[in-house]
Protein backbone atom coordinates (compact mmCIF):
# COMPACT_ATOMS: atom_id res chain seq x y z
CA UNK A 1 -54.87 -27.27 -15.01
CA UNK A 2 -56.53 -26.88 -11.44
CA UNK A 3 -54.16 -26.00 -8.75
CA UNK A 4 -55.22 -28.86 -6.28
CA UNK A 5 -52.78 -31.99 -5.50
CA UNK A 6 -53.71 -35.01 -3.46
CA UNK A 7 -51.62 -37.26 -2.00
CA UNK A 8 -52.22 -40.31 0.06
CA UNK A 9 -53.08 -38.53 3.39
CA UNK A 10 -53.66 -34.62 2.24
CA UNK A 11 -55.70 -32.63 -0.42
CA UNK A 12 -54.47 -29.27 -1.32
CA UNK A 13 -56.55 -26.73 -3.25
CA UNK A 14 -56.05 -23.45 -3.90
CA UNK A 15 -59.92 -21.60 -4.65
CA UNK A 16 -60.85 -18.57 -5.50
CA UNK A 17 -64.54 -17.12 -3.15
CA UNK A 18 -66.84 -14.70 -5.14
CA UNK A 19 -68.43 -12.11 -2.84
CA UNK A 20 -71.58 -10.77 -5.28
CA UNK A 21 -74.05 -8.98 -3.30
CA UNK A 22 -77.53 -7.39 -4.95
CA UNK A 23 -80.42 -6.00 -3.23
CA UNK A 24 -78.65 -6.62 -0.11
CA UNK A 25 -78.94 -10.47 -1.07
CA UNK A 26 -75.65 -12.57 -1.11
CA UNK A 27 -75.61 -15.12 -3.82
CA UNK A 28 -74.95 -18.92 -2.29
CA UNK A 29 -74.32 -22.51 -3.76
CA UNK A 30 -75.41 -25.40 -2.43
CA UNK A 31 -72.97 -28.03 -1.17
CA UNK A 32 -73.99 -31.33 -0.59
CA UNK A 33 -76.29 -31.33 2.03
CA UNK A 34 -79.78 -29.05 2.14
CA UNK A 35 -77.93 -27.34 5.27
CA UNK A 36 -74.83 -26.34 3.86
CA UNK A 37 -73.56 -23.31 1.28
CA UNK A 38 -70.73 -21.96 -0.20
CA UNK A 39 -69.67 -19.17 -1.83
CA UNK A 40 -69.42 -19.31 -5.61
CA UNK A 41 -65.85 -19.98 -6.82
CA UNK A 42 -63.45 -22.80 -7.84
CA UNK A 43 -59.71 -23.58 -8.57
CA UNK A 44 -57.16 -21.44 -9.82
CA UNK A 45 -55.31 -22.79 -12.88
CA UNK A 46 -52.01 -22.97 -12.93
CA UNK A 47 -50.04 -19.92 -14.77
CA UNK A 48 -53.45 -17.43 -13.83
CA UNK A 49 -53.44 -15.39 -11.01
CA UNK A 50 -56.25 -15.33 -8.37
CA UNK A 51 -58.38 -12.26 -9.71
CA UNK A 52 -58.26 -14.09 -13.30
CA UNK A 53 -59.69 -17.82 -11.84
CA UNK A 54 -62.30 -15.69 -10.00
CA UNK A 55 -63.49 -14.32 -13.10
CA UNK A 56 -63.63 -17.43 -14.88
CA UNK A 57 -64.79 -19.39 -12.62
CA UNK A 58 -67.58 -17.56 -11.57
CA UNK A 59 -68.61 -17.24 -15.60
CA UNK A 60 -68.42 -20.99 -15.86
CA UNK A 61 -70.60 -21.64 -12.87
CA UNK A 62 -73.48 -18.76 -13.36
CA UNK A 63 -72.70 -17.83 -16.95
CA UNK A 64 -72.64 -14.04 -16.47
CA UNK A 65 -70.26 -11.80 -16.60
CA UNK A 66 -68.58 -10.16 -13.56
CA UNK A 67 -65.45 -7.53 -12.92
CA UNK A 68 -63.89 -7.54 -9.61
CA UNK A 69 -64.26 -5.00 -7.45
CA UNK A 70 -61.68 -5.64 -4.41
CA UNK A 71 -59.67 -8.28 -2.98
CA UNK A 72 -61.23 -9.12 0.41
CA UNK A 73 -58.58 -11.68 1.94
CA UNK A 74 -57.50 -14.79 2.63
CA UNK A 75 -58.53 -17.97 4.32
CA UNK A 76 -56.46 -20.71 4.90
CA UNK A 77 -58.59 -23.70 5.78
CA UNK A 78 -57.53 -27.08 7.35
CA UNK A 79 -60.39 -29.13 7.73
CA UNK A 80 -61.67 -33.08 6.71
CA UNK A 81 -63.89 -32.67 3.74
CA UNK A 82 -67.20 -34.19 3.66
CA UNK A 83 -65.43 -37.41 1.85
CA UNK A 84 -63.25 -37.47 5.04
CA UNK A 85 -60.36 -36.31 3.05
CA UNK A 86 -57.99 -34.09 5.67
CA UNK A 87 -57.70 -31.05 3.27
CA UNK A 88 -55.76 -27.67 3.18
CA UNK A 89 -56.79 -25.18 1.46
CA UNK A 90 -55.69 -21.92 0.71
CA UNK A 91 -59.13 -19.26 -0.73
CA UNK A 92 -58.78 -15.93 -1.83
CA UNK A 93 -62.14 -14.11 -1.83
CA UNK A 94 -63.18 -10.92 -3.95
CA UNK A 95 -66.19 -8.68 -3.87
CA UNK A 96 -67.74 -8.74 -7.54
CA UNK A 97 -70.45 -7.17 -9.29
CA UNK A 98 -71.91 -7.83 -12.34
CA UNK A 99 -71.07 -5.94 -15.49
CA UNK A 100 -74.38 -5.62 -16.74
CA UNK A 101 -77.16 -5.78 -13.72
CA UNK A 102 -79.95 -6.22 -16.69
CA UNK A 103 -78.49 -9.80 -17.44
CA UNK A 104 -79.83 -11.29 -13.85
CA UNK A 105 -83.18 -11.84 -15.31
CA UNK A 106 -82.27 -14.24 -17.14
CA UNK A 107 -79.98 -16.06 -14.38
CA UNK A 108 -81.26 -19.33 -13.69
CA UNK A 109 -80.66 -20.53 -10.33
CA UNK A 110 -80.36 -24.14 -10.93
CA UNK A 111 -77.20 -24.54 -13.71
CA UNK A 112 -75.29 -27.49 -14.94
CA UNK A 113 -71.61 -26.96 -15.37
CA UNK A 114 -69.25 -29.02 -17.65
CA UNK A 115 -66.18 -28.58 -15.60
CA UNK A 116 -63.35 -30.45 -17.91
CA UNK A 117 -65.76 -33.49 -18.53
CA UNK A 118 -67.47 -33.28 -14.49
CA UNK A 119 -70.58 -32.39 -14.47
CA UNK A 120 -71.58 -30.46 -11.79
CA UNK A 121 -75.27 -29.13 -10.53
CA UNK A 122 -75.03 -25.60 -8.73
CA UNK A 123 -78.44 -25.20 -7.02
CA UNK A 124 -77.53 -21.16 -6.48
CA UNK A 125 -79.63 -18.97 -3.55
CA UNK A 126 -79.97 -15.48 -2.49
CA UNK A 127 -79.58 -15.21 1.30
CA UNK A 128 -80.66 -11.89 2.48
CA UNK A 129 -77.63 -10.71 4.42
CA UNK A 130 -80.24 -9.73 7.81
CA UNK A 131 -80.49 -13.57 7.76
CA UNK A 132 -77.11 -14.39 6.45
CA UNK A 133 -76.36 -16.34 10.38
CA UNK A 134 -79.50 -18.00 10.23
CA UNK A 135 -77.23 -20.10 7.19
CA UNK A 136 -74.41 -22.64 7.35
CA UNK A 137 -71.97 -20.82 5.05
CA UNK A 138 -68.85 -22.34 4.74
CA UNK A 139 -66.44 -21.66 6.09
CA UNK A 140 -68.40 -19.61 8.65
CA UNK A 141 -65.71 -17.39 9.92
CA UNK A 142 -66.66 -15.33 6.68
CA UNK A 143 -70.11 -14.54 7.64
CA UNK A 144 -68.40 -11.10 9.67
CA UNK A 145 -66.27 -10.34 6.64
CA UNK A 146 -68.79 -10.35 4.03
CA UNK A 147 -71.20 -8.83 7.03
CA UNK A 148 -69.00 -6.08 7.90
CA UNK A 149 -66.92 -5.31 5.02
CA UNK A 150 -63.57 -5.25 6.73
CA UNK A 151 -60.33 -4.67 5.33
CA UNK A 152 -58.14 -6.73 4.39
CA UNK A 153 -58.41 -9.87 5.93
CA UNK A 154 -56.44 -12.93 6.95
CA UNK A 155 -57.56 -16.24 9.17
CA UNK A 156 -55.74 -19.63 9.46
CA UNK A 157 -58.22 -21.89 10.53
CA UNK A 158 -57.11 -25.57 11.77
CA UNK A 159 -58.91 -28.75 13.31
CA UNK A 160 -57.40 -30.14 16.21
């Protein structure tokens, strides 16, 4: 079971961000709108720890197979969703790489996911990381992190 509650006035969720870089080429979702991406990732179950829903979710959405290779940090989001839903959530994010680099010619870019009976269309992109401002990746404060490969981090970021 997701980790996500909603009550009448408040969304929680609590994600998990993969950070899969290859040929210097960050790997992007669509969301929604031609203008926006996000990192793939999803919901952590309940009773599985952060590193776990990473790797699962990221099989489910791409259908490869990826190990972690470090936690990166935490951002915890408040923000009004694009259904106008005022949301918090809380996102780990982890570097990954893929356990076999052979099996990305055969990744298709456009996947449909059965998540629990929802379908979902991932429309996946490489950004090249020179570029990787020229994108709106949300939530943008991660552009640096990913850019710079900084310890450790942590950001709280909240709408006024």
């Amino acid at each position: 079971m997701d980790i996500k509650i909603k009550t009448d006035d408040l969304k929680f969720k609590f994600r998990v961000s993969a950070v899969f870089i290859h040929d210097c080429k960050l790997l992007v979702d669509k969301y929604r709108t031609e203008e926006s991406y996000c990192l793939p990732g999803g919901y952590v179950n309940l009773g599985e720890t952060s590193s776990e829903g990473m790797i699962r979710e990221i099989k489910e959405e791409t259908n490869l197979d990826f190990k972690v290779v470090k936690f990166m940090g935490i951002i915890e989001n408040f923000f009004t969703n694009f259904d106008k839903d005022k949301t918090h959530e809380i996102d780990f994010y982890y570097k990954v790489e893929l356990n076999e680099v052979a099996d990305l010619k055969n990744f298709d870019l456009n996947r449909i996911e059965n998540d629990n009976g929802f379908i979902i269309h991932h429309h996946f992109k490489w950004i090249e990381l020179s570029k990787l401002n020229e994108f709106n990746l949300l939530p943008n404060s991660i552009k640096e992190n990913i850019l710079n490969d900084k310890d450790i981090f942590h950001y709280v970021i909240k709408e006024d």
